[in-house]
C-alpha atoms as a PDB file:
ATOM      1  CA  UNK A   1       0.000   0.000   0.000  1.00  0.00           C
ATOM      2  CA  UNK A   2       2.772   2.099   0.803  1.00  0.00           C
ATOM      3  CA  UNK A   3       4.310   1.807  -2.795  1.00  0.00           C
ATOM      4  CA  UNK A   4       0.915   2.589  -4.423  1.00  0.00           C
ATOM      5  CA  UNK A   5       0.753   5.492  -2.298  1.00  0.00           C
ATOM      6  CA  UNK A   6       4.346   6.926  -2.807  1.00  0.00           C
ATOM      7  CA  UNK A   7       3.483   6.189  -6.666  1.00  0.00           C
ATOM      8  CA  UNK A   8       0.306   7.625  -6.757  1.00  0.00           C
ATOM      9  CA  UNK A   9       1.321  11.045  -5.635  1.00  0.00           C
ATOM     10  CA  UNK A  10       4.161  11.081  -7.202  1.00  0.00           C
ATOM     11  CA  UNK A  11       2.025  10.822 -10.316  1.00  0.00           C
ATOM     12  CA  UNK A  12       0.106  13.597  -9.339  1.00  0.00           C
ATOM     13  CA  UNK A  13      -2.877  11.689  -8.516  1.00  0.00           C
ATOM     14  CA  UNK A  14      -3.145  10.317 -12.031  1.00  0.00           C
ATOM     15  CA  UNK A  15      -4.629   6.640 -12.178  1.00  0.00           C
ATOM     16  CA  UNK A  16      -3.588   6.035 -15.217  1.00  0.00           C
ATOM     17  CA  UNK A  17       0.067   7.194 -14.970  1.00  0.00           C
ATOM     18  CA  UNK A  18       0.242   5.234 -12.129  1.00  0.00           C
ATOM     19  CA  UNK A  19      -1.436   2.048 -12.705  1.00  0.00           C
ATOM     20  CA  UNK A  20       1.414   2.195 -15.775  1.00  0.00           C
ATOM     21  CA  UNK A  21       4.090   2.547 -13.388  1.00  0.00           C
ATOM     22  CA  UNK A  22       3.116  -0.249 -11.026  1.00  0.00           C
ATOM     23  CA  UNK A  23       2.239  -2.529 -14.367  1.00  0.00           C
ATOM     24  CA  UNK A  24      -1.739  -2.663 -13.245  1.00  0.00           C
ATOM     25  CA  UNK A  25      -4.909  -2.680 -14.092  1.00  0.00           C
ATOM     26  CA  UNK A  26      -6.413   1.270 -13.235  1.00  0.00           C
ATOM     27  CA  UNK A  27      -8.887  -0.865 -11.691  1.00  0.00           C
ATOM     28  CA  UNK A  28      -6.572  -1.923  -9.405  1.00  0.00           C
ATOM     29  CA  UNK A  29      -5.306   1.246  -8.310  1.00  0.00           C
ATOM     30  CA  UNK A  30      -8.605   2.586  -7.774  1.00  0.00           C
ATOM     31  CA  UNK A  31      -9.000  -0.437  -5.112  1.00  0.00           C
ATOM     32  CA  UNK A  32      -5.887   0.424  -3.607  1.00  0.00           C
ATOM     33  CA  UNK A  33      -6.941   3.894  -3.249  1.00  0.00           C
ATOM     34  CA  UNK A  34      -9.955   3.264  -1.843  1.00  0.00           C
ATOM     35  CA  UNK A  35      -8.353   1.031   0.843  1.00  0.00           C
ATOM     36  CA  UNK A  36      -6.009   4.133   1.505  1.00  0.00           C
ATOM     37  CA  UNK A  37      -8.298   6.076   2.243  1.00  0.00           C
ATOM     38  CA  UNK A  38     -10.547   4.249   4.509  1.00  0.00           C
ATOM     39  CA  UNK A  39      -7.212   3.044   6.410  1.00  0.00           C
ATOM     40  CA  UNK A  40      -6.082   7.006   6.616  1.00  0.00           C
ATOM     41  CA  UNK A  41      -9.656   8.478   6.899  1.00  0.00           C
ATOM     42  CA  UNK A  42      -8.011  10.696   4.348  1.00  0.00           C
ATOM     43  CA  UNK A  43      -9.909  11.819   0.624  1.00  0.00           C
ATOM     44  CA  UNK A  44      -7.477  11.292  -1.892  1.00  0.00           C
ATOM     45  CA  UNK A  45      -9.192  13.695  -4.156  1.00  0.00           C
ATOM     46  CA  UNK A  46      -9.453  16.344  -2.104  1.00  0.00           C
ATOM     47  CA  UNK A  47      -6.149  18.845  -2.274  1.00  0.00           C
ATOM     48  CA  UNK A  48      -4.871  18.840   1.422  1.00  0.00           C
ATOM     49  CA  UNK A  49      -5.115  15.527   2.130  1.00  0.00           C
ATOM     50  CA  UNK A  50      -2.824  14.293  -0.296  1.00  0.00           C
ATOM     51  CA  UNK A  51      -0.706  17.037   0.893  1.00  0.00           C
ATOM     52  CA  UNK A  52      -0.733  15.530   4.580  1.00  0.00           C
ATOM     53  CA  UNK A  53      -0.347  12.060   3.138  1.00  0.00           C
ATOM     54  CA  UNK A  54       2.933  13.000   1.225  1.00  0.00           C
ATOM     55  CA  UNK A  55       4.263  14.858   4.102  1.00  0.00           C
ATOM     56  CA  UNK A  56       3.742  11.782   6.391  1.00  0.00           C
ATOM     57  CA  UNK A  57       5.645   9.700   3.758  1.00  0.00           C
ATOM     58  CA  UNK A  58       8.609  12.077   4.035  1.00  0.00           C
ATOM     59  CA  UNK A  59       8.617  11.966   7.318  1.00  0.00           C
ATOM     60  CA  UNK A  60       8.899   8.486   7.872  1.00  0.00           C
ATOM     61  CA  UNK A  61      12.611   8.622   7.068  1.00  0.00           C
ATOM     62  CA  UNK A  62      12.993   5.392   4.995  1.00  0.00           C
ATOM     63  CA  UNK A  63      13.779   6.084   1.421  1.00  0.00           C
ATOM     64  CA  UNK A  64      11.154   4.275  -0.635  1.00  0.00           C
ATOM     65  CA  UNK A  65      11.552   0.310  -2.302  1.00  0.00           C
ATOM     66  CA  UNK A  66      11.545   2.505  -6.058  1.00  0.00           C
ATOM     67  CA  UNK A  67      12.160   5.757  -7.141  1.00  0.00           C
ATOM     68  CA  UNK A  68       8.539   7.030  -7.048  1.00  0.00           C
ATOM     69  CA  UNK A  69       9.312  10.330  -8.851  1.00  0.00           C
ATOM     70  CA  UNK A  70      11.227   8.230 -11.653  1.00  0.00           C
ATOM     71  CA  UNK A  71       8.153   5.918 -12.527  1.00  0.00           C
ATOM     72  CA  UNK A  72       6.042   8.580 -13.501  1.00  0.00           C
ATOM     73  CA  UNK A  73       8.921  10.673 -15.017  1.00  0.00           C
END
């Protein structure tokens, strides 16, 4: 979940971009998403909740698994 999120914003929300850079279905993404966002109580589509989400990730301290911002580059 955490690479789908990293991925997803680093996409800049886009479902398609992303579903490209993890090699899935959109559907898939949208799933994964959804499951985000009950887990977080966060809306994905709103704009400062994404914000909060991203800063959280940078915060953690680990670097990611991937290079989020060079899947969607």
């Amino acid at each position: 979940m955490l690479e789908t999120l990293q991925i997803f914003l680093a996409c800049d929300g886009s479902w398609a971009r992303t579903a490209e850079a993890l090699h899935l279905h959109v559907n898939t993404v949208h799933y994964r998403a959804q499951r985000i966002e009950r887990f977080t109580n966060r809306d994905l589509s709103s704009l400062s909740d994404p914000l909060d989400l991203w800063t959280a990730l940078l915060c953690r301290g680990t670097p990611p698994a991937t290079n989020p911002l060079a899947a969607c580059a």
